[in-house]
C-alpha atoms as a PDB file:
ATOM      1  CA  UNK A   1     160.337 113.821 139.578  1.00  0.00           C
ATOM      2  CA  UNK A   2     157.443 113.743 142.003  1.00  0.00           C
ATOM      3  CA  UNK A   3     155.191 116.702 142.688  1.00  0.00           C
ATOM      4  CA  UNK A   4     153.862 114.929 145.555  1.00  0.00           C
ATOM      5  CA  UNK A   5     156.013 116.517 147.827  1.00  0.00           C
ATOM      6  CA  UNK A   6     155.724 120.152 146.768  1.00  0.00           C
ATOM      7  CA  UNK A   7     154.070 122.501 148.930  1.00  0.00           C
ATOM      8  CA  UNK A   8     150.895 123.544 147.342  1.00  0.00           C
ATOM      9  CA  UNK A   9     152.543 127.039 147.292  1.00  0.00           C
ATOM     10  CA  UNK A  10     154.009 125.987 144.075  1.00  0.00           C
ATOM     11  CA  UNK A  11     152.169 127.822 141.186  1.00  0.00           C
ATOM     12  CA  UNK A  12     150.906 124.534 138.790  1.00  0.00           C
ATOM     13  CA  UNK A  13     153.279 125.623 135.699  1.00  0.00           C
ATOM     14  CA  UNK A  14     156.158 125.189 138.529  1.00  0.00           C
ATOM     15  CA  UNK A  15     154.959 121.974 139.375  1.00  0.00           C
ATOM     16  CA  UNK A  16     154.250 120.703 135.773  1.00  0.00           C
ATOM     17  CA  UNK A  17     157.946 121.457 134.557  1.00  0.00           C
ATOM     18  CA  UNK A  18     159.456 119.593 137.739  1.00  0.00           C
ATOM     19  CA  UNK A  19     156.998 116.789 137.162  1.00  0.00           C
ATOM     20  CA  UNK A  20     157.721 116.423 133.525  1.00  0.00           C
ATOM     21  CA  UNK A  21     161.201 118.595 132.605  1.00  0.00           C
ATOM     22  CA  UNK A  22     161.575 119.636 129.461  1.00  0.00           C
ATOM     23  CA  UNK A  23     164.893 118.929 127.328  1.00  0.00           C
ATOM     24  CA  UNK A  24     166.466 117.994 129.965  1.00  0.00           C
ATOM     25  CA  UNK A  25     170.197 117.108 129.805  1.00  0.00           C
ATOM     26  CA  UNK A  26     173.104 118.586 126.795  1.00  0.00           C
ATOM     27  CA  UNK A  27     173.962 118.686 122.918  1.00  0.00           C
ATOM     28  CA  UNK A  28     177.735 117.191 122.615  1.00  0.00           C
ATOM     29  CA  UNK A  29     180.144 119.506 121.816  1.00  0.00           C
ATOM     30  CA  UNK A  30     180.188 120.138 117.838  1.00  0.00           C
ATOM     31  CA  UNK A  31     180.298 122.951 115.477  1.00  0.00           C
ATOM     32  CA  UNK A  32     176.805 124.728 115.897  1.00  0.00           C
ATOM     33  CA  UNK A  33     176.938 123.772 119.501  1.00  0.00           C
ATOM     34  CA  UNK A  34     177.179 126.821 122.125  1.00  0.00           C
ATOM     35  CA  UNK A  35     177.429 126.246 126.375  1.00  0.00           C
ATOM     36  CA  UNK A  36     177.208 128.081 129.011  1.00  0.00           C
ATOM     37  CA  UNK A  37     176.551 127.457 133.024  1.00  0.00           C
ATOM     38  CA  UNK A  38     176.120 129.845 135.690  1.00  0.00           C
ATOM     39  CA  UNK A  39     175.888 129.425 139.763  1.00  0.00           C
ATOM     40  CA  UNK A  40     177.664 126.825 142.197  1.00  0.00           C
ATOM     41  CA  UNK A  41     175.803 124.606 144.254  1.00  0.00           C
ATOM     42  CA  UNK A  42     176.898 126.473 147.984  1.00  0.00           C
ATOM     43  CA  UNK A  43     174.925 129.329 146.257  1.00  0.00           C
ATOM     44  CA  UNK A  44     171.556 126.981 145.805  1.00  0.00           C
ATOM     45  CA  UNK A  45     171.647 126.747 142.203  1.00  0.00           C
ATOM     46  CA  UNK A  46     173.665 125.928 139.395  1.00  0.00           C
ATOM     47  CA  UNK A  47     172.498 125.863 135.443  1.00  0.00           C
ATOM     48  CA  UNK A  48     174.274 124.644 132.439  1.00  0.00           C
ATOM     49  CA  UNK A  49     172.537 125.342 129.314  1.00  0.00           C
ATOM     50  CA  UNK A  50     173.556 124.435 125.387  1.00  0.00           C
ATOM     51  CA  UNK A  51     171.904 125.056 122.084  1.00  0.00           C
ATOM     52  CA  UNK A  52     172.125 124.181 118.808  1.00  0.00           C
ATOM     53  CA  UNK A  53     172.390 127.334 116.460  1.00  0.00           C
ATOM     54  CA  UNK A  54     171.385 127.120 113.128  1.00  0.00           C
ATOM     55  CA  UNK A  55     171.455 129.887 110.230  1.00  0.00           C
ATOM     56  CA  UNK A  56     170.950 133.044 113.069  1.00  0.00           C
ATOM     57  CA  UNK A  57     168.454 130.917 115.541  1.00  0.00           C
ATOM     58  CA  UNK A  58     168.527 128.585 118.501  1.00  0.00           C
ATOM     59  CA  UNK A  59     167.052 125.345 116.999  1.00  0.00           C
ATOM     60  CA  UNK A  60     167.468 123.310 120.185  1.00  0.00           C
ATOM     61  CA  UNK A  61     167.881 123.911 123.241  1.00  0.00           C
ATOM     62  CA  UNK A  62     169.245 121.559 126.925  1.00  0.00           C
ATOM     63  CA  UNK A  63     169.524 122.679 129.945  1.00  0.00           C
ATOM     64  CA  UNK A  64     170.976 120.755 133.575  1.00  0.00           C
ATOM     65  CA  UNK A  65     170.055 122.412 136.783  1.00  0.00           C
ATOM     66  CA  UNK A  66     170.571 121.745 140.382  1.00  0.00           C
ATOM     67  CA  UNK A  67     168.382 123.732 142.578  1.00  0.00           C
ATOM     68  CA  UNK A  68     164.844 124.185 144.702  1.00  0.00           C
ATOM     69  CA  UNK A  69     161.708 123.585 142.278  1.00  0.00           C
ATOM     70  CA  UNK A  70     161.722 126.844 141.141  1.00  0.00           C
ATOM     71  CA  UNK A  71     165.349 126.382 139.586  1.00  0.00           C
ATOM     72  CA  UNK A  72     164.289 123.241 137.877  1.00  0.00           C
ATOM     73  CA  UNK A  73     161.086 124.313 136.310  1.00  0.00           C
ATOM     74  CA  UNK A  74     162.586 128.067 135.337  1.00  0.00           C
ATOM     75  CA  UNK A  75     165.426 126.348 133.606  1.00  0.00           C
ATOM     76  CA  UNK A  76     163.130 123.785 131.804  1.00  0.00           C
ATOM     77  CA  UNK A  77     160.179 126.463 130.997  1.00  0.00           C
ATOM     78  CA  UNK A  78     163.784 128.580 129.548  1.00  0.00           C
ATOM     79  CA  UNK A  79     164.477 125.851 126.617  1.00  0.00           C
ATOM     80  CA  UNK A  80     161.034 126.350 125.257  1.00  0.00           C
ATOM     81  CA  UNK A  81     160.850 130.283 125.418  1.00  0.00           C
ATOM     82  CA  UNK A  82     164.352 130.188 123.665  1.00  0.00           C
ATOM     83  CA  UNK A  83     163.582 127.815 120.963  1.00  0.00           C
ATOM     84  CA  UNK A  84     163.781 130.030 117.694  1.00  0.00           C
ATOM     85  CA  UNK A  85     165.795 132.980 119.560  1.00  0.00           C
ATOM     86  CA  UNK A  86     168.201 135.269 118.105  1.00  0.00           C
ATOM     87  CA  UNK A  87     171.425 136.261 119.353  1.00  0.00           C
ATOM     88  CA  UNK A  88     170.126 139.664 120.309  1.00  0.00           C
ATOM     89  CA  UNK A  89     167.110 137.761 121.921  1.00  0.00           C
ATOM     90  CA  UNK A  90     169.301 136.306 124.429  1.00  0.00           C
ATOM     91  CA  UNK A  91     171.527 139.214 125.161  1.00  0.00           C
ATOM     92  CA  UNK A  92     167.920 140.920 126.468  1.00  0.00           C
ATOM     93  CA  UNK A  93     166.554 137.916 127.861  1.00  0.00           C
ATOM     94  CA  UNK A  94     165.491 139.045 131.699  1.00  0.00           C
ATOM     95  CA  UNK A  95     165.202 136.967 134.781  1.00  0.00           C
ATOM     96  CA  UNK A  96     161.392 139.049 135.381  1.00  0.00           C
ATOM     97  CA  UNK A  97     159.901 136.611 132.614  1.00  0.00           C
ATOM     98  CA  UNK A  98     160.828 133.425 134.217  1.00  0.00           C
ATOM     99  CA  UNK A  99     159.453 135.120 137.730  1.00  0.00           C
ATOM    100  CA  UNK A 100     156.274 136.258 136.286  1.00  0.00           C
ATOM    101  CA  UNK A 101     155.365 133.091 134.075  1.00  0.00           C
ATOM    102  CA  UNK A 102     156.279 130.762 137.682  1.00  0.00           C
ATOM    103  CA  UNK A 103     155.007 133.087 139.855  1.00  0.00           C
ATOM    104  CA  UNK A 104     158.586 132.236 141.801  1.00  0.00           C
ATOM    105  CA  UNK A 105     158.105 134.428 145.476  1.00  0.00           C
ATOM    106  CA  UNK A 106     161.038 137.309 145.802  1.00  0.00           C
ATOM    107  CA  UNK A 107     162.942 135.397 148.427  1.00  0.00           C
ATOM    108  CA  UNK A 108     163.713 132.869 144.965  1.00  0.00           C
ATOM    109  CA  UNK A 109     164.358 135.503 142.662  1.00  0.00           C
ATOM    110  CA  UNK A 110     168.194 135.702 143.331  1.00  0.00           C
ATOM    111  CA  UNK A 111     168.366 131.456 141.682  1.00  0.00           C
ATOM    112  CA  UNK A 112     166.765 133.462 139.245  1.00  0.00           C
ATOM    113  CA  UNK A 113     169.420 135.926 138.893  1.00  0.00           C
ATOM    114  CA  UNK A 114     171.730 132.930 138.500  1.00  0.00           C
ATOM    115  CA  UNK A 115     170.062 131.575 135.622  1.00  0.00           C
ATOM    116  CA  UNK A 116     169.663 134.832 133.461  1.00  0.00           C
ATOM    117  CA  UNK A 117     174.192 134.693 134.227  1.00  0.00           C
ATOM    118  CA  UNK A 118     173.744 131.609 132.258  1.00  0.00           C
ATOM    119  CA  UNK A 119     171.446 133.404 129.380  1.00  0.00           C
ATOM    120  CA  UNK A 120     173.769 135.915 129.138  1.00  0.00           C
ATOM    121  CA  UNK A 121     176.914 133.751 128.903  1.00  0.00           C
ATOM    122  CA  UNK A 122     175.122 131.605 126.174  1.00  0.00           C
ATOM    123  CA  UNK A 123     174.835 134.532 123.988  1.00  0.00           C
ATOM    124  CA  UNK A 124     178.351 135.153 124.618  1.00  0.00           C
ATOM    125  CA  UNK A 125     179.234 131.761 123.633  1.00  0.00           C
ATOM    126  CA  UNK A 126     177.823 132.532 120.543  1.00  0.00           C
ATOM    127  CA  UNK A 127     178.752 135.657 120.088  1.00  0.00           C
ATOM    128  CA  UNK A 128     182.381 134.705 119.925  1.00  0.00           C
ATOM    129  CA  UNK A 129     182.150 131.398 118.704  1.00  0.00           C
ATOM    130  CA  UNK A 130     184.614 130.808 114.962  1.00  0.00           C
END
């Protein structure tokens, strides 16, 4: 992606994720493998997220977004913060830290909303995983 079309409203951690996304894309389905996605595209934003979980602890983490700038560099700045996260981690993770670290404006913080539904179903996934 090219940053050369953002508005230079967009704080420089938003543009450095949608310049360079981190772990972009998804694990394969497999045993230690949990998904979840939240969010159509009519609504602005979708997110599908998967992990690799590993003896109580998110090992790896993908994510796939379609969205503004915001949406793309929340969801990618998300797989690092969740890196080494415990079930109860996720279950708490709040849509606030993604707005704060970005510096998304309020008018973006519903996408936002949208990707802490995916957060939540993740730990859900894993919660009820056999």
């Amino acid at each position: 992606m090219r940053s050369g079309y953002l508005s230079p409203s967009y704080s420089p951690l938003v543009v450095d994720h949608f310049d360079a996304p981190r772990n972009h894309g998804h694990f394969e389905s497999a045993p230690n493998v949990i998904a979840a996605s939240a969010g159509r595209s009519d609504q602005g934003a979708t997110f599908y997220l998967s992990a690799q979980v590993l003896d109580g602890v998110i090992k790896a983490v993908r994510f796939e977004s379609y969205g503004c700038p915001h949406c793309i560099a929340a969801a990618s700045w998300l797989t690092e913060r969740l890196t080494g996260a415990t079930l109860e981690d996720l279950q708490h993770w709040d849509w606030r830290d993604a707005a704060k670290a970005l510096d998304v404006p309020p008018e973006k913080a519903g996408r936002l909303l949208i990707l802490e539904d995916a957060v939540k179903r993740l730990a859900e996934a894993w919660r009820t995983r056999p």
